[in-house]
N, C-alpha and C. Protein backbone atom coordinates (compact mmCIF):
# COMPACT_ATOMS: atom_id res chain seq x y z
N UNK A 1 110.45 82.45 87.02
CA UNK A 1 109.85 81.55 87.98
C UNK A 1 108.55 82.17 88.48
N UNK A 2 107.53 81.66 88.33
CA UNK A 2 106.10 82.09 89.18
C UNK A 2 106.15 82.17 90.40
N UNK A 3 105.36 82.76 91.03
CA UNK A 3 105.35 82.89 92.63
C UNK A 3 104.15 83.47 92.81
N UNK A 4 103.46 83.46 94.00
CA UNK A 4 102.41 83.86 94.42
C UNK A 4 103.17 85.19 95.46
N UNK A 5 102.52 85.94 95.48
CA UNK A 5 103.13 87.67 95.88
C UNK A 5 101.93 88.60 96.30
N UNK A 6 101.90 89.09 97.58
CA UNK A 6 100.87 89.69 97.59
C UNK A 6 101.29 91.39 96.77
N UNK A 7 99.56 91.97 96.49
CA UNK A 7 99.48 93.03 96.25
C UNK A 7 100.66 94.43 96.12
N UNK A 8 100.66 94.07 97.96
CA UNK A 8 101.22 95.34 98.21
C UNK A 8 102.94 95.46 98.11
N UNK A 9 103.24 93.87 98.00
CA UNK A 9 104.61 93.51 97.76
C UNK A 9 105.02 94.03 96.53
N UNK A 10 104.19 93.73 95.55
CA UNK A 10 104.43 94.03 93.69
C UNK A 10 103.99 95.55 93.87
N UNK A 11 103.15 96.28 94.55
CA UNK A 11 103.18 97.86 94.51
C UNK A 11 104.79 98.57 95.05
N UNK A 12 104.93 97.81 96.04
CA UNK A 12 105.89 98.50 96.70
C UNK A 12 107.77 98.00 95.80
N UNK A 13 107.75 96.73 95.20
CA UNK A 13 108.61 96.64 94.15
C UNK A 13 108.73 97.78 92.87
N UNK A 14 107.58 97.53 92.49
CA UNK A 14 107.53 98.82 91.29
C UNK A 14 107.66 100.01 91.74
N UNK A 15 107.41 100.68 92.99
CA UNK A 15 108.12 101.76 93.60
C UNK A 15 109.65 101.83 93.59
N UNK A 16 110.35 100.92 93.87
CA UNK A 16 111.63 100.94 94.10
C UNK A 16 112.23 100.67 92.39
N UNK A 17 111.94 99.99 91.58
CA UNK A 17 111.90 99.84 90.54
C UNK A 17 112.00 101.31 89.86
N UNK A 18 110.99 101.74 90.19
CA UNK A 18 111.31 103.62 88.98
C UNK A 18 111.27 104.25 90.25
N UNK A 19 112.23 104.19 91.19
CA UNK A 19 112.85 105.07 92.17
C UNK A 19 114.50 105.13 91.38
N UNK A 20 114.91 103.68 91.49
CA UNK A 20 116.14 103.11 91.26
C UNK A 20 116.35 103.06 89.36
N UNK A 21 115.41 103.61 88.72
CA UNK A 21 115.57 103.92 87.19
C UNK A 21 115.86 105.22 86.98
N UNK A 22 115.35 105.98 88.52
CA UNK A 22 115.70 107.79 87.86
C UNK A 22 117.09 108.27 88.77
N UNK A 23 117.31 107.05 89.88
CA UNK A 23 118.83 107.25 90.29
C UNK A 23 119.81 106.33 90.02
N UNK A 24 119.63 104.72 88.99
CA UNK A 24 120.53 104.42 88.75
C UNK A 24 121.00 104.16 87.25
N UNK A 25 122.04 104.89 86.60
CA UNK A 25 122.68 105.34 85.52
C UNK A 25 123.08 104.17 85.31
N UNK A 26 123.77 103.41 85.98
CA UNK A 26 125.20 102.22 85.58
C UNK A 26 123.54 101.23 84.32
N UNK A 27 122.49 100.83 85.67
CA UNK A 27 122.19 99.66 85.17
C UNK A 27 120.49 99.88 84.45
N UNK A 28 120.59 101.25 83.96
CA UNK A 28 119.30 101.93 83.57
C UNK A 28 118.01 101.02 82.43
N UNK A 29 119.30 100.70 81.79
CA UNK A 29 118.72 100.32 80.63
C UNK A 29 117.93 98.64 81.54
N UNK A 30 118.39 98.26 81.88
CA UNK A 30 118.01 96.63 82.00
C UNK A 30 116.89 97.10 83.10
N UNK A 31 117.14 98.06 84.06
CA UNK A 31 116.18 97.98 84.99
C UNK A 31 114.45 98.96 83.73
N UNK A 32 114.77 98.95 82.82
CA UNK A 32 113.46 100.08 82.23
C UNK A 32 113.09 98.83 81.19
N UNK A 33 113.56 97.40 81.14
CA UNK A 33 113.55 96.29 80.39
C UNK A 33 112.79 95.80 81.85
N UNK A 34 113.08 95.08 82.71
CA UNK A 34 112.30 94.56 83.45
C UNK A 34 110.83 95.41 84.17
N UNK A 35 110.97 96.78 84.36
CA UNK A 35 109.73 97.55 84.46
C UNK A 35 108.92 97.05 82.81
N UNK A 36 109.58 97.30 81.99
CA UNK A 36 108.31 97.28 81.15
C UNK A 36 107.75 95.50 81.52
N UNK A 37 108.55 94.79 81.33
CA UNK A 37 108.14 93.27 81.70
C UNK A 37 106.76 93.22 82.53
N UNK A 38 107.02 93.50 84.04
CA UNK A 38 106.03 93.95 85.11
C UNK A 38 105.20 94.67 84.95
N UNK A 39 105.12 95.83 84.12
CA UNK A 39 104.09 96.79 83.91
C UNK A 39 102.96 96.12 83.33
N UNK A 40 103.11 95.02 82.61
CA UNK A 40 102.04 94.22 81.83
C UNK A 40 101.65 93.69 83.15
N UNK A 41 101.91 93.29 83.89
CA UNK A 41 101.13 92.36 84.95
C UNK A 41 100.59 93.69 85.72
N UNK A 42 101.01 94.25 86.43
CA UNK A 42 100.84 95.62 87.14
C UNK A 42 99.71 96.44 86.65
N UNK A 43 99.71 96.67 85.11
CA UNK A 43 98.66 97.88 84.86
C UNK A 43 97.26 97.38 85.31
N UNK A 44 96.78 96.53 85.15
CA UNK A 44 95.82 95.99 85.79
C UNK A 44 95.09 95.86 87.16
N UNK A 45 96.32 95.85 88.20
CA UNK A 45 95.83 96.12 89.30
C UNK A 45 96.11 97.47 89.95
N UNK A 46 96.99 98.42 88.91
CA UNK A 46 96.57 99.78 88.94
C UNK A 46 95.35 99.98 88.97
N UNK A 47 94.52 99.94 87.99
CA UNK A 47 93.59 100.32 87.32
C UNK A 47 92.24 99.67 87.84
N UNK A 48 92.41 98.50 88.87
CA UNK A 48 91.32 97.84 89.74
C UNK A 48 91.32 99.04 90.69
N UNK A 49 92.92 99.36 91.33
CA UNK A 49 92.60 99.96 92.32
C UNK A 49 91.91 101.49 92.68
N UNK A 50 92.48 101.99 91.48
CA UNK A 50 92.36 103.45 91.02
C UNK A 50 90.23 103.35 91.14
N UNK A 51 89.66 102.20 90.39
CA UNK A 51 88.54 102.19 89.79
C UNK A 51 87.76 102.04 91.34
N UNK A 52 88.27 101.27 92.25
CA UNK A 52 87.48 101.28 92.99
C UNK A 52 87.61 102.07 94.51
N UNK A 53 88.64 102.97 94.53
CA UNK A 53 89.05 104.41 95.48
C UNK A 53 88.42 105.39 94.61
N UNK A 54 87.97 105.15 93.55
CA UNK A 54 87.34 106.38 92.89
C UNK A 54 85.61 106.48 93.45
N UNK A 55 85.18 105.07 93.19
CA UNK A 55 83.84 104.35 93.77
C UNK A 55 83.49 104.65 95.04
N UNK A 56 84.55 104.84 96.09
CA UNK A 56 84.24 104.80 97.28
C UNK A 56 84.46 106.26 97.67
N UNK A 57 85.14 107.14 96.70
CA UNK A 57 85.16 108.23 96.88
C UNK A 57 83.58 109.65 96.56
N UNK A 58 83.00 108.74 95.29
CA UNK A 58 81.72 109.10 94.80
C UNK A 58 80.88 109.09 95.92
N UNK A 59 80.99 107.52 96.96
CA UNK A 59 80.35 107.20 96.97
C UNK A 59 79.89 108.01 98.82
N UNK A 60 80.66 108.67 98.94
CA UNK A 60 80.64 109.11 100.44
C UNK A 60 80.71 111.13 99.77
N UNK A 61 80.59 111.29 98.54
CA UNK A 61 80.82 112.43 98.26
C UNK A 61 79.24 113.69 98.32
N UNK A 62 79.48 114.68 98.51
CA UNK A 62 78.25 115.38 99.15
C UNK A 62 77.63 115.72 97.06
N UNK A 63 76.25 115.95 97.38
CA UNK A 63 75.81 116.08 96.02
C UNK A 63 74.56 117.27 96.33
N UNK A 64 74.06 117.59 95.33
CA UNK A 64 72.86 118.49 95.55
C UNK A 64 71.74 117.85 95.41
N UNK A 65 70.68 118.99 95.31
CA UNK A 65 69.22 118.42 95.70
C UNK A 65 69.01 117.82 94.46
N UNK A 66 69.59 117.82 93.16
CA UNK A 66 69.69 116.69 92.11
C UNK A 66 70.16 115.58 91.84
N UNK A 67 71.33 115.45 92.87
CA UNK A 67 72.25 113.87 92.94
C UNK A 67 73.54 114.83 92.03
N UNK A 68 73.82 115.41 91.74
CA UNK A 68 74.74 115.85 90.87
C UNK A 68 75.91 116.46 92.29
N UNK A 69 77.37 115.80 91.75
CA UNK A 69 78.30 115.65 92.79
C UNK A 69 78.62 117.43 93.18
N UNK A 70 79.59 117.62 94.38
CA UNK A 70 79.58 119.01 94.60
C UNK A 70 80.93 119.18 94.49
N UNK A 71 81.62 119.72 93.62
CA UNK A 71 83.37 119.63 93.53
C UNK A 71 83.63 121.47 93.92
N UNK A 72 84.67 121.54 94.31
CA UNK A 72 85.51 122.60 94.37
C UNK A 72 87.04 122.38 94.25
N UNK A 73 87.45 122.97 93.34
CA UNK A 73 88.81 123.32 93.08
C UNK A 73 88.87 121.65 92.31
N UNK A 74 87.94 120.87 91.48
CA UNK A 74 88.07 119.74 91.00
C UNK A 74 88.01 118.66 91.89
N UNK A 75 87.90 118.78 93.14
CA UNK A 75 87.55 117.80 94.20
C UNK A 75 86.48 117.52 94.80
N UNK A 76 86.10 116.45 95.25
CA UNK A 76 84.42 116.34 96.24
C UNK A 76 84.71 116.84 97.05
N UNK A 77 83.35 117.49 97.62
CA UNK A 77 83.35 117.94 98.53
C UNK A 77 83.02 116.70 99.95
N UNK A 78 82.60 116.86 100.99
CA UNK A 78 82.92 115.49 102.05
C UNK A 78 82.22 116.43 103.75
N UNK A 79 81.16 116.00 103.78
CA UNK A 79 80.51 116.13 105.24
C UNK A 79 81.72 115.25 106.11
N UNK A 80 82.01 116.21 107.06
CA UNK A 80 83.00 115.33 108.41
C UNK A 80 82.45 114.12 108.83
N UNK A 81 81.28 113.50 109.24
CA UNK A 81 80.54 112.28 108.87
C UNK A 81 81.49 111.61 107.91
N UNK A 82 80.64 112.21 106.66
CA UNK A 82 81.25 111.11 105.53
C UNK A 82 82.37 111.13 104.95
N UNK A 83 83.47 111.93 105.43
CA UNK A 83 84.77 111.88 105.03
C UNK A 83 85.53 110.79 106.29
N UNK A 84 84.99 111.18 107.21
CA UNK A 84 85.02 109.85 108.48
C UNK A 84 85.11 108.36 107.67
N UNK A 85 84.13 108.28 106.92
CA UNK A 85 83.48 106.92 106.26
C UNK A 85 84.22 106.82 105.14
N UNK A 86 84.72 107.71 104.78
CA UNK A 86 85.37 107.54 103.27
C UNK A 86 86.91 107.35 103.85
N UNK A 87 87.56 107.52 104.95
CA UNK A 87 88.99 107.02 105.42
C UNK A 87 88.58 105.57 105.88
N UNK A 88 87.67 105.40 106.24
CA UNK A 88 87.50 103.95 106.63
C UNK A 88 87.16 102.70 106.12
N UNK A 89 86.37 103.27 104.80
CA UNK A 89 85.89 102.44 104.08
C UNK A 89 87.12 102.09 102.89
N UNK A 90 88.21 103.46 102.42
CA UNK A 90 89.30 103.31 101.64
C UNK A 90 90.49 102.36 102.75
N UNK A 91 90.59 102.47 103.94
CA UNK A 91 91.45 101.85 104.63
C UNK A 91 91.38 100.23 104.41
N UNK A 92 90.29 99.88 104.15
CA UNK A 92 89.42 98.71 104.93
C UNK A 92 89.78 97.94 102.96
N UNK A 93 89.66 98.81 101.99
CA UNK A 93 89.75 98.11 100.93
C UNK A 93 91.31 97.97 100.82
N UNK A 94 91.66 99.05 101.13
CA UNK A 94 93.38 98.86 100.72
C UNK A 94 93.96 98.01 101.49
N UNK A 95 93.12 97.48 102.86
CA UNK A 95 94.19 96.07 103.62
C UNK A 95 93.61 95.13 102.62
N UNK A 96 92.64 94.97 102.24
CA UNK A 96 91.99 93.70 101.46
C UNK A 96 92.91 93.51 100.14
N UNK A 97 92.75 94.39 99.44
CA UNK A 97 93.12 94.81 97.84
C UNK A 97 94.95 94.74 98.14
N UNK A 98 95.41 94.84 99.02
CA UNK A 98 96.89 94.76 99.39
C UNK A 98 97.69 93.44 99.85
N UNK A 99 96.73 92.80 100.74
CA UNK A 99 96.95 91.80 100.88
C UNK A 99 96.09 90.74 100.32
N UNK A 100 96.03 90.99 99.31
CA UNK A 100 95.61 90.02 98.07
C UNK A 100 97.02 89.25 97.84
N UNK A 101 96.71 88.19 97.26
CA UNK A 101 97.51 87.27 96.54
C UNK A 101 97.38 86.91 95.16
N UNK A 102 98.64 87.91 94.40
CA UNK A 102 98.65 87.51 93.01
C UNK A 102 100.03 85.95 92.65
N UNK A 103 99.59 85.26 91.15
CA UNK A 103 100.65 84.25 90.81
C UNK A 103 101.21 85.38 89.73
N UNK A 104 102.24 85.72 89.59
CA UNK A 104 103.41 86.60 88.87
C UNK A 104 104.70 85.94 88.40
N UNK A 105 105.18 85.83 87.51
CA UNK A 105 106.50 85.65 86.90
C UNK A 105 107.47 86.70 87.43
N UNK A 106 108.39 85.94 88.30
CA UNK A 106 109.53 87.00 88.83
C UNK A 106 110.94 86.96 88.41
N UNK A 107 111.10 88.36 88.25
CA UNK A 107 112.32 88.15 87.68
C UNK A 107 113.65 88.68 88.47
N UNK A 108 114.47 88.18 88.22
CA UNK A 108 115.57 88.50 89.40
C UNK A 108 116.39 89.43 89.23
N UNK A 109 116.62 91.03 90.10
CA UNK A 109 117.20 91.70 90.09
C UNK A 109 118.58 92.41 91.03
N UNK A 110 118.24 91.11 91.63
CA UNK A 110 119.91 91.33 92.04
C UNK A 110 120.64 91.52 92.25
N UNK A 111 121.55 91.62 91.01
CA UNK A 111 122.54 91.72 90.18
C UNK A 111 122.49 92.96 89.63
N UNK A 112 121.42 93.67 89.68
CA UNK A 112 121.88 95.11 89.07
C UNK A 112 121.02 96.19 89.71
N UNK A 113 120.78 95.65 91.29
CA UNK A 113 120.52 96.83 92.34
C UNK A 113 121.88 96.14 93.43
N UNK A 114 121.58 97.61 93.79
CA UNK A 114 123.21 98.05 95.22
C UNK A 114 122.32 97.23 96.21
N UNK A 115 123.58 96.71 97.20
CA UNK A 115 123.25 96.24 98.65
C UNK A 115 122.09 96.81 99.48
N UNK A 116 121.88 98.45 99.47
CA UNK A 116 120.93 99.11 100.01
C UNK A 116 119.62 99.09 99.78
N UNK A 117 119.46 98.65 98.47
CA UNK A 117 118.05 98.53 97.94
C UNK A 117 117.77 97.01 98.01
N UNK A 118 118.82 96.25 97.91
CA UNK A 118 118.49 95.19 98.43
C UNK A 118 118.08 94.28 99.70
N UNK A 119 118.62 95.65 100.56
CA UNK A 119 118.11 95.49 101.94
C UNK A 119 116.81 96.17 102.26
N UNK A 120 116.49 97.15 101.23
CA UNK A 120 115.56 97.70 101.65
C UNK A 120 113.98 96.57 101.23
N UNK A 121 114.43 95.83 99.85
CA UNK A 121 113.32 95.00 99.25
C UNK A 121 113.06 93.81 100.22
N UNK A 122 114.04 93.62 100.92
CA UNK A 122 114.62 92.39 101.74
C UNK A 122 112.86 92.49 103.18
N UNK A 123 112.89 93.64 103.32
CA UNK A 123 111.97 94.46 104.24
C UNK A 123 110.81 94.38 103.93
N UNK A 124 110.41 95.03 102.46
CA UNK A 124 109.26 95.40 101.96
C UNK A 124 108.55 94.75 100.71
N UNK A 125 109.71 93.70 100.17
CA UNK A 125 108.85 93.12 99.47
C UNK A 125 109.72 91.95 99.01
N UNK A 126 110.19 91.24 99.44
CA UNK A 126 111.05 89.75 99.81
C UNK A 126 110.75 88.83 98.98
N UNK A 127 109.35 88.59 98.81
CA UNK A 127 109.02 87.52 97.61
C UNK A 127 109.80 88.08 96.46
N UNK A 128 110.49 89.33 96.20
CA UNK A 128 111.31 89.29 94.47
C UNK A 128 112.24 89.20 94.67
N UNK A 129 112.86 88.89 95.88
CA UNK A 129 114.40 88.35 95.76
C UNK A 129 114.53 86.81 95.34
């Protein structure tokens, strides 16, 4: 059945999804059948999101008198200023980019998660029940 679902609903499903694949044995197999299902819709807005926290990370990142970025230990480096700007400006995308509204094919799982996780989805991400 299609449904319209925001963002952060389908992030926070696929969390519980390969939470509940590396602790549940009984119903492993069907739950690593419906992850792969979702992962086709999902990799995509991985990969928006990843692309543009990377953007905003460049983009507040300290550089030298050439423009060439300044890393230590593989990380930017970040003037208190602009690390200020870089929590605010990543905050400000992730309410947007989260509470987006995707149309998704949902599939019903039910039947082969425990009461607890079902209370917990019940909470955090309700459109997949």
């Amino acid at each position: 059945m299609k449904k319209k679902v925001k963002l952060g609903e389908l992030f926070s499903f696929m969390e519980i999804l390969s939470s509940e694949m590396q602790n549940n044995n009984n119903n492993k197999t069907k739950l690593q059948e419906i992850v792969r299902k979702y992962q086709e819709t999902f990799k995509p807005y991985i990969d928006e999101y990843t692309h543009n926290i990377d953007i905003i990370k460049i983009k507040y990142a300290r550089t030298d008198e050439n423009g060439v970025l300044i890393e230590k230990d593989g990380k930017y480096q970040y003037t208190k200023d602009d690390m200020i700007k870089l929590i605010e400006e990543s905050k400000k995308f992730q309410k947007e980019f989260f509470d987006r509204e995707v149309e998704i094919n949902i599939i019903s799982v039910k039947s082969i998660l425990s009461q607890d996780v079902i209370d917990r989805m019940a909470i955090v991400c309700p459109s997949f029940l």
